[in-house]
PDB file of N, CA and C in Angstrom:
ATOM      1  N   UNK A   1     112.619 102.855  83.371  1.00  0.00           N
ATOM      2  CA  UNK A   1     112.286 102.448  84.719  1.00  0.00           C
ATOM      3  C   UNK A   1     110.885 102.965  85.038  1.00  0.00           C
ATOM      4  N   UNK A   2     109.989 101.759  85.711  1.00  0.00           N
ATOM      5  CA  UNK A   2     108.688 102.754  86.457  1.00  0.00           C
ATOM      6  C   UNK A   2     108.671 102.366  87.975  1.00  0.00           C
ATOM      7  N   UNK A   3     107.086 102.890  88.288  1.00  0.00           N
ATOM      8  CA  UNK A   3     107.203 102.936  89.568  1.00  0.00           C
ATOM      9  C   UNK A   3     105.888 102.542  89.807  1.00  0.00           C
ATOM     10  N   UNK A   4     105.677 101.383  90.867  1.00  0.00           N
ATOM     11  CA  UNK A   4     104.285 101.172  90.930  1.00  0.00           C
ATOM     12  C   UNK A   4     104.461 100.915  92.335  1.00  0.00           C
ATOM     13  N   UNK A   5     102.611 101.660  92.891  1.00  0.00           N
ATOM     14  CA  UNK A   5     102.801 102.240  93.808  1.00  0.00           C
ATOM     15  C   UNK A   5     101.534 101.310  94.500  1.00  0.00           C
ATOM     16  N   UNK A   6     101.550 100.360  95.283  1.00  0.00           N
ATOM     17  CA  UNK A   6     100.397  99.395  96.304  1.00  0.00           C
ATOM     18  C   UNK A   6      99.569 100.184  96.870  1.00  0.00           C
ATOM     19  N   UNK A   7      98.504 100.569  96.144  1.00  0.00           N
ATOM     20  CA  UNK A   7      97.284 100.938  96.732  1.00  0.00           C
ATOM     21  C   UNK A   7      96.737 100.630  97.947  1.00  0.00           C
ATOM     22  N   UNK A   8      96.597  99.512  98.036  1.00  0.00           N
ATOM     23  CA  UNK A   8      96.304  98.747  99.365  1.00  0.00           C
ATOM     24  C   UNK A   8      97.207  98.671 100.887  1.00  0.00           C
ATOM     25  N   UNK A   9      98.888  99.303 100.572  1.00  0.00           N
ATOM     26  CA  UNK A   9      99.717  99.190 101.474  1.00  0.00           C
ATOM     27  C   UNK A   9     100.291 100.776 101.718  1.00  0.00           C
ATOM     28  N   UNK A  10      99.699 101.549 100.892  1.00  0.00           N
ATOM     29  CA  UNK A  10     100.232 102.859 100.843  1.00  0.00           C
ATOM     30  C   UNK A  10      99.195 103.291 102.011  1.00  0.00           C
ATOM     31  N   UNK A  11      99.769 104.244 103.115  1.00  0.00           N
ATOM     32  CA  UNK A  11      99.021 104.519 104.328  1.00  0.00           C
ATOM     33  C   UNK A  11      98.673 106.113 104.139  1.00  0.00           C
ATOM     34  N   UNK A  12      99.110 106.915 102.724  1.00  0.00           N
ATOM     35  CA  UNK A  12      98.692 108.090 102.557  1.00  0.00           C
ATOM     36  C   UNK A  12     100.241 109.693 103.393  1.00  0.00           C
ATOM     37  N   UNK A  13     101.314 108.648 103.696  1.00  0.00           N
ATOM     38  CA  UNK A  13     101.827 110.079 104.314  1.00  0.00           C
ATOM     39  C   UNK A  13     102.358 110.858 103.680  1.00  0.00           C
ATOM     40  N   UNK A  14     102.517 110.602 102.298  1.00  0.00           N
ATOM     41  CA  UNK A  14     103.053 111.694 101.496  1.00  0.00           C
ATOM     42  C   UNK A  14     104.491 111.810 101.456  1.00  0.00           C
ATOM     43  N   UNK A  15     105.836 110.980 101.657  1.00  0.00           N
ATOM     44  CA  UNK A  15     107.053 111.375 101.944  1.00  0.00           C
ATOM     45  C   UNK A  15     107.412 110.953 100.454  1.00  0.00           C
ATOM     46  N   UNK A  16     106.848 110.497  99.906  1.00  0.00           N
ATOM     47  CA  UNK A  16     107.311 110.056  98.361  1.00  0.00           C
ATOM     48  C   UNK A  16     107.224 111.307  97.113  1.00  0.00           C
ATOM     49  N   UNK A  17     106.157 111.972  97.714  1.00  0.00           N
ATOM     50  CA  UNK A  17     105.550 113.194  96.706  1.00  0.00           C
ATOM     51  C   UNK A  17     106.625 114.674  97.933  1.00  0.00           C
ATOM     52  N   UNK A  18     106.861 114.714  98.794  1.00  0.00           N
ATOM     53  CA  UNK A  18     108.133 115.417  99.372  1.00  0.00           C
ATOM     54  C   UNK A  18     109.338 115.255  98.989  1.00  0.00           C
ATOM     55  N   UNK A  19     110.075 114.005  98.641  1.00  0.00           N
ATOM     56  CA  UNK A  19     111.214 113.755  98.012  1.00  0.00           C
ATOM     57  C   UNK A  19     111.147 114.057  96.210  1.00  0.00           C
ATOM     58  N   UNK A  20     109.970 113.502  95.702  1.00  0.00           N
ATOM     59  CA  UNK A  20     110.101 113.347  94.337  1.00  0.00           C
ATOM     60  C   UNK A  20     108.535 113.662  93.458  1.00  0.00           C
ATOM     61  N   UNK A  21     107.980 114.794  93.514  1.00  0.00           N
ATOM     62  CA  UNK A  21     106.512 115.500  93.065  1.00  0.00           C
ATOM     63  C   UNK A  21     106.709 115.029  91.696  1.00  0.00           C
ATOM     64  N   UNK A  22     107.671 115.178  91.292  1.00  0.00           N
ATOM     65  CA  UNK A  22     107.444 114.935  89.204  1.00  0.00           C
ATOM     66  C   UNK A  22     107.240 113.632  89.478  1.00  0.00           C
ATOM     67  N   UNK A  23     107.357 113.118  89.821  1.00  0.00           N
ATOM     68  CA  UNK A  23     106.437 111.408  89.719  1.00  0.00           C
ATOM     69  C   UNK A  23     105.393 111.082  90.119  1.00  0.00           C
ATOM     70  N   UNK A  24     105.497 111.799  91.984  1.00  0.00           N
ATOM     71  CA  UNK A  24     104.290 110.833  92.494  1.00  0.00           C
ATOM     72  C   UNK A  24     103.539 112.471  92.603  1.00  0.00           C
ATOM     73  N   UNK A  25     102.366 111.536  93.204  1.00  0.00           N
ATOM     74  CA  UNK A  25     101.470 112.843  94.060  1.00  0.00           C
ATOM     75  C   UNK A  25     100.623 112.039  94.800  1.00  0.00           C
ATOM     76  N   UNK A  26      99.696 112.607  95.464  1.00  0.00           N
ATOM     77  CA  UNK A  26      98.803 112.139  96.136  1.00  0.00           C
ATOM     78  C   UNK A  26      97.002 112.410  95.786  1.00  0.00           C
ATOM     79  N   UNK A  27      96.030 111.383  95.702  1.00  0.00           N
ATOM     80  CA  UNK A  27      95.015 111.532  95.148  1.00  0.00           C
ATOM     81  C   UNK A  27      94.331 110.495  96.103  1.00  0.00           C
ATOM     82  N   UNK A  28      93.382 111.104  96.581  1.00  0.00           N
ATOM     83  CA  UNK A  28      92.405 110.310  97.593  1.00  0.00           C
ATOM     84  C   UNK A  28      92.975 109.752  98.745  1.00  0.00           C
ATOM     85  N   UNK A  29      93.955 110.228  99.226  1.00  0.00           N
ATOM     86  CA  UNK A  29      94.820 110.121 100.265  1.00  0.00           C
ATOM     87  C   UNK A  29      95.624 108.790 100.063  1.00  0.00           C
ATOM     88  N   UNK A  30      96.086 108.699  99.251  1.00  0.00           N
ATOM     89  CA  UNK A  30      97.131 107.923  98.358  1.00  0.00           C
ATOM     90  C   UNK A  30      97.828 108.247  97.335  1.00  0.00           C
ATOM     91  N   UNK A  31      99.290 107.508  97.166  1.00  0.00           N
ATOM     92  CA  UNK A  31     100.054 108.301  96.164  1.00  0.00           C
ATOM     93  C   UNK A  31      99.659 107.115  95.632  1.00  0.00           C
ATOM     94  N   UNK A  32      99.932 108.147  94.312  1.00  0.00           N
ATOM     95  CA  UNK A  32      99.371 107.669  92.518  1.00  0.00           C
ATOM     96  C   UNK A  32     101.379 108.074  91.853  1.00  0.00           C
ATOM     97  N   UNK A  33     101.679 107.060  90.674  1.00  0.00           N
ATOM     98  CA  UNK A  33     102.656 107.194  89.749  1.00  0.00           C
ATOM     99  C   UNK A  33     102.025 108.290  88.795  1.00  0.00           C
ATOM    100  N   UNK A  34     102.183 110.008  88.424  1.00  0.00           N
ATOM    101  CA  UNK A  34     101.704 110.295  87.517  1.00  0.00           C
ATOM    102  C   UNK A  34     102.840 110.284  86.439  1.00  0.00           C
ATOM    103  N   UNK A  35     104.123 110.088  86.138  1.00  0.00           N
ATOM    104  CA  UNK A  35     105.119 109.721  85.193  1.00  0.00           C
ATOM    105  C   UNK A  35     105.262 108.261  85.065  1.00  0.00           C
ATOM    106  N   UNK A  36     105.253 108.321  83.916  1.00  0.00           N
ATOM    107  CA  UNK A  36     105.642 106.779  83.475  1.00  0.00           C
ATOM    108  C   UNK A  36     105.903 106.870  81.817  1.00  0.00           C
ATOM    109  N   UNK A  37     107.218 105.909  81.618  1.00  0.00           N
ATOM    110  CA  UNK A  37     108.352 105.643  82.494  1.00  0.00           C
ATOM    111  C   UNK A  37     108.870 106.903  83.185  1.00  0.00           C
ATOM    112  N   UNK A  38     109.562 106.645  84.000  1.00  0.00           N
ATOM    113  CA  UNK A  38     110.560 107.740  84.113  1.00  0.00           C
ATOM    114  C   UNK A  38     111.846 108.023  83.860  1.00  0.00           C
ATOM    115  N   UNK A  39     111.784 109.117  83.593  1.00  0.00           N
ATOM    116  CA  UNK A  39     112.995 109.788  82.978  1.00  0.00           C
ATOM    117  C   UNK A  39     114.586 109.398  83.735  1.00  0.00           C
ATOM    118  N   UNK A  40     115.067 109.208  83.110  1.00  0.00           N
ATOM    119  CA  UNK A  40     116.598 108.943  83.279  1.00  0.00           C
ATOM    120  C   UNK A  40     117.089 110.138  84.885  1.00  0.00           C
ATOM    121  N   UNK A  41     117.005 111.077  83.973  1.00  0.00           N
ATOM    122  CA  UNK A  41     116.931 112.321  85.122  1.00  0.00           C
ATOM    123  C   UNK A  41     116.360 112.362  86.127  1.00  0.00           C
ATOM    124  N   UNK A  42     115.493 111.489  86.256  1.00  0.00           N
ATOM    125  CA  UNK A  42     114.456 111.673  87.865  1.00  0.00           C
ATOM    126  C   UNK A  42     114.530 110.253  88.395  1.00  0.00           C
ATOM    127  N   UNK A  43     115.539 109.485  87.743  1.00  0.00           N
ATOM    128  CA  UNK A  43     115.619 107.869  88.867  1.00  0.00           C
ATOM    129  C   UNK A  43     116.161 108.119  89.874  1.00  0.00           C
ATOM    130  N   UNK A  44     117.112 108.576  90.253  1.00  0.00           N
ATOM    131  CA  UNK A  44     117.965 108.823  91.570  1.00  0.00           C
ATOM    132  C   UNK A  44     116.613 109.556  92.525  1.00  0.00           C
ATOM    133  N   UNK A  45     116.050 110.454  91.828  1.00  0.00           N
ATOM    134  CA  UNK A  45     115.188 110.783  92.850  1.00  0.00           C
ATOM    135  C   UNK A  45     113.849 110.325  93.047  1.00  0.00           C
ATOM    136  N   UNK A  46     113.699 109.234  92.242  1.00  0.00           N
ATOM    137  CA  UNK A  46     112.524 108.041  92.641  1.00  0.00           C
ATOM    138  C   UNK A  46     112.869 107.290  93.345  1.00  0.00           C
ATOM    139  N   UNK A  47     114.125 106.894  93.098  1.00  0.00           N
ATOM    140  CA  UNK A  47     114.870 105.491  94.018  1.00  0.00           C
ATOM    141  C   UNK A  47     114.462 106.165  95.550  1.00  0.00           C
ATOM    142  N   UNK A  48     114.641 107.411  95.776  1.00  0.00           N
ATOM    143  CA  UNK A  48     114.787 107.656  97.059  1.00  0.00           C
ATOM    144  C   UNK A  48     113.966 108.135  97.589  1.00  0.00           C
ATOM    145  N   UNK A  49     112.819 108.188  97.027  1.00  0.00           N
ATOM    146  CA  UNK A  49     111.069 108.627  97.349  1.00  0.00           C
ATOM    147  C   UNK A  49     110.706 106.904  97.573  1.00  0.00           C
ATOM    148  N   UNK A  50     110.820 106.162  96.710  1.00  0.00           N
ATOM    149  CA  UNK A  50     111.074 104.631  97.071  1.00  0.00           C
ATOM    150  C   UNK A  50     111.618 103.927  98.424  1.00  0.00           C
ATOM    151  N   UNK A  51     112.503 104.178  98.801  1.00  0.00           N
ATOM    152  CA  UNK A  51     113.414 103.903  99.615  1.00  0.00           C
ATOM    153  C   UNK A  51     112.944 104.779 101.125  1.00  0.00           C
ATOM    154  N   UNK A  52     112.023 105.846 101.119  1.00  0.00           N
ATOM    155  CA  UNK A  52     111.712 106.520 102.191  1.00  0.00           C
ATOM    156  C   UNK A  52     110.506 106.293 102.635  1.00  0.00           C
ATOM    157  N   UNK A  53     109.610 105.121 101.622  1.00  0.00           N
ATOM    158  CA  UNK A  53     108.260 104.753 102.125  1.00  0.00           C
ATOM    159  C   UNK A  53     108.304 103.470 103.417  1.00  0.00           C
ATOM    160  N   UNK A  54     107.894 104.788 104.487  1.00  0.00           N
ATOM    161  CA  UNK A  54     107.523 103.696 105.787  1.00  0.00           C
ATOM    162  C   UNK A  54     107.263 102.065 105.488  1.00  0.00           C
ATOM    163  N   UNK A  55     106.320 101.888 104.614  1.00  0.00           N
ATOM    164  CA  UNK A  55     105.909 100.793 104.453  1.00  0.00           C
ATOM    165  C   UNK A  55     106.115 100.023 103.441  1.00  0.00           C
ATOM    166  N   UNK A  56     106.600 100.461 102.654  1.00  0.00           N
ATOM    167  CA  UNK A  56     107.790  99.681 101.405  1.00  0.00           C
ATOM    168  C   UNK A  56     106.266  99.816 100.361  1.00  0.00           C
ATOM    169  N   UNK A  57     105.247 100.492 100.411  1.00  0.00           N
ATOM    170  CA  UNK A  57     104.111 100.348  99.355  1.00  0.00           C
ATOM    171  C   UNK A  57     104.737 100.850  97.542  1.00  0.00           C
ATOM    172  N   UNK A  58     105.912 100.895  97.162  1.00  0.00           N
ATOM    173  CA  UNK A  58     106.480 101.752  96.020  1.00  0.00           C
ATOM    174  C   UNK A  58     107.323 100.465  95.987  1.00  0.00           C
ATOM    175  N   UNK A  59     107.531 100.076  94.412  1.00  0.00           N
ATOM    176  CA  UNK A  59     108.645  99.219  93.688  1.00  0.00           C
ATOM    177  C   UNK A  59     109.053  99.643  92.755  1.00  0.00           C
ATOM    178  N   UNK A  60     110.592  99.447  92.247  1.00  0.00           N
ATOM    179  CA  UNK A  60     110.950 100.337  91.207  1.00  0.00           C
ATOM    180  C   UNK A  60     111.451  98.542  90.118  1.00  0.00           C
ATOM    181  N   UNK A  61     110.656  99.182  88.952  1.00  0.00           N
ATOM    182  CA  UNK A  61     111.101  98.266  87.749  1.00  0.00           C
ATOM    183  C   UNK A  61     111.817  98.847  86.932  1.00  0.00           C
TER     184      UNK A  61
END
C-alpha cells in the first residue's frame, strides 16, 4: 500500500504527521510521504492519518 499526498490541496496542518510520523512529515509547510510502500504494520495507522485530513489532500493505494 502507498500514500500520495496532493501538494496543491494539502493546506499544511499537520494532523497526518500527529496521527502517523513514520510515514508522513511535513516539509515546506506541507506533508511529504517519506515511507513507501508501507509497511503492513503502519496501514491502520495511515488509513487514519488519511481519513483525518480536513481536506481529503492524502489517497491510499
Amino acid at each position: 500500500m502507498k500514500a500520495i499526498v496532493n501538494a496543491d490541496g494539502c493546506v499544511g496542518c499537520g494532523l497526518c504527521v500527529n496521527v502517523c510520523a513514520e510515514v508522513f512529515q511535513m516539509e515546506d509547510d506541507k506533508a511529504i510521504v517519506i515511507l513507501d510502500p508501507i509497511p503492513d504494520e503502519m496501514e491502520e495507522s495511515a488509513k487514519e492519518a488519511t481519513s483525518s485530513c480536513p481536506v481529503e489532500a492524502i489517497v491510499m493505494e
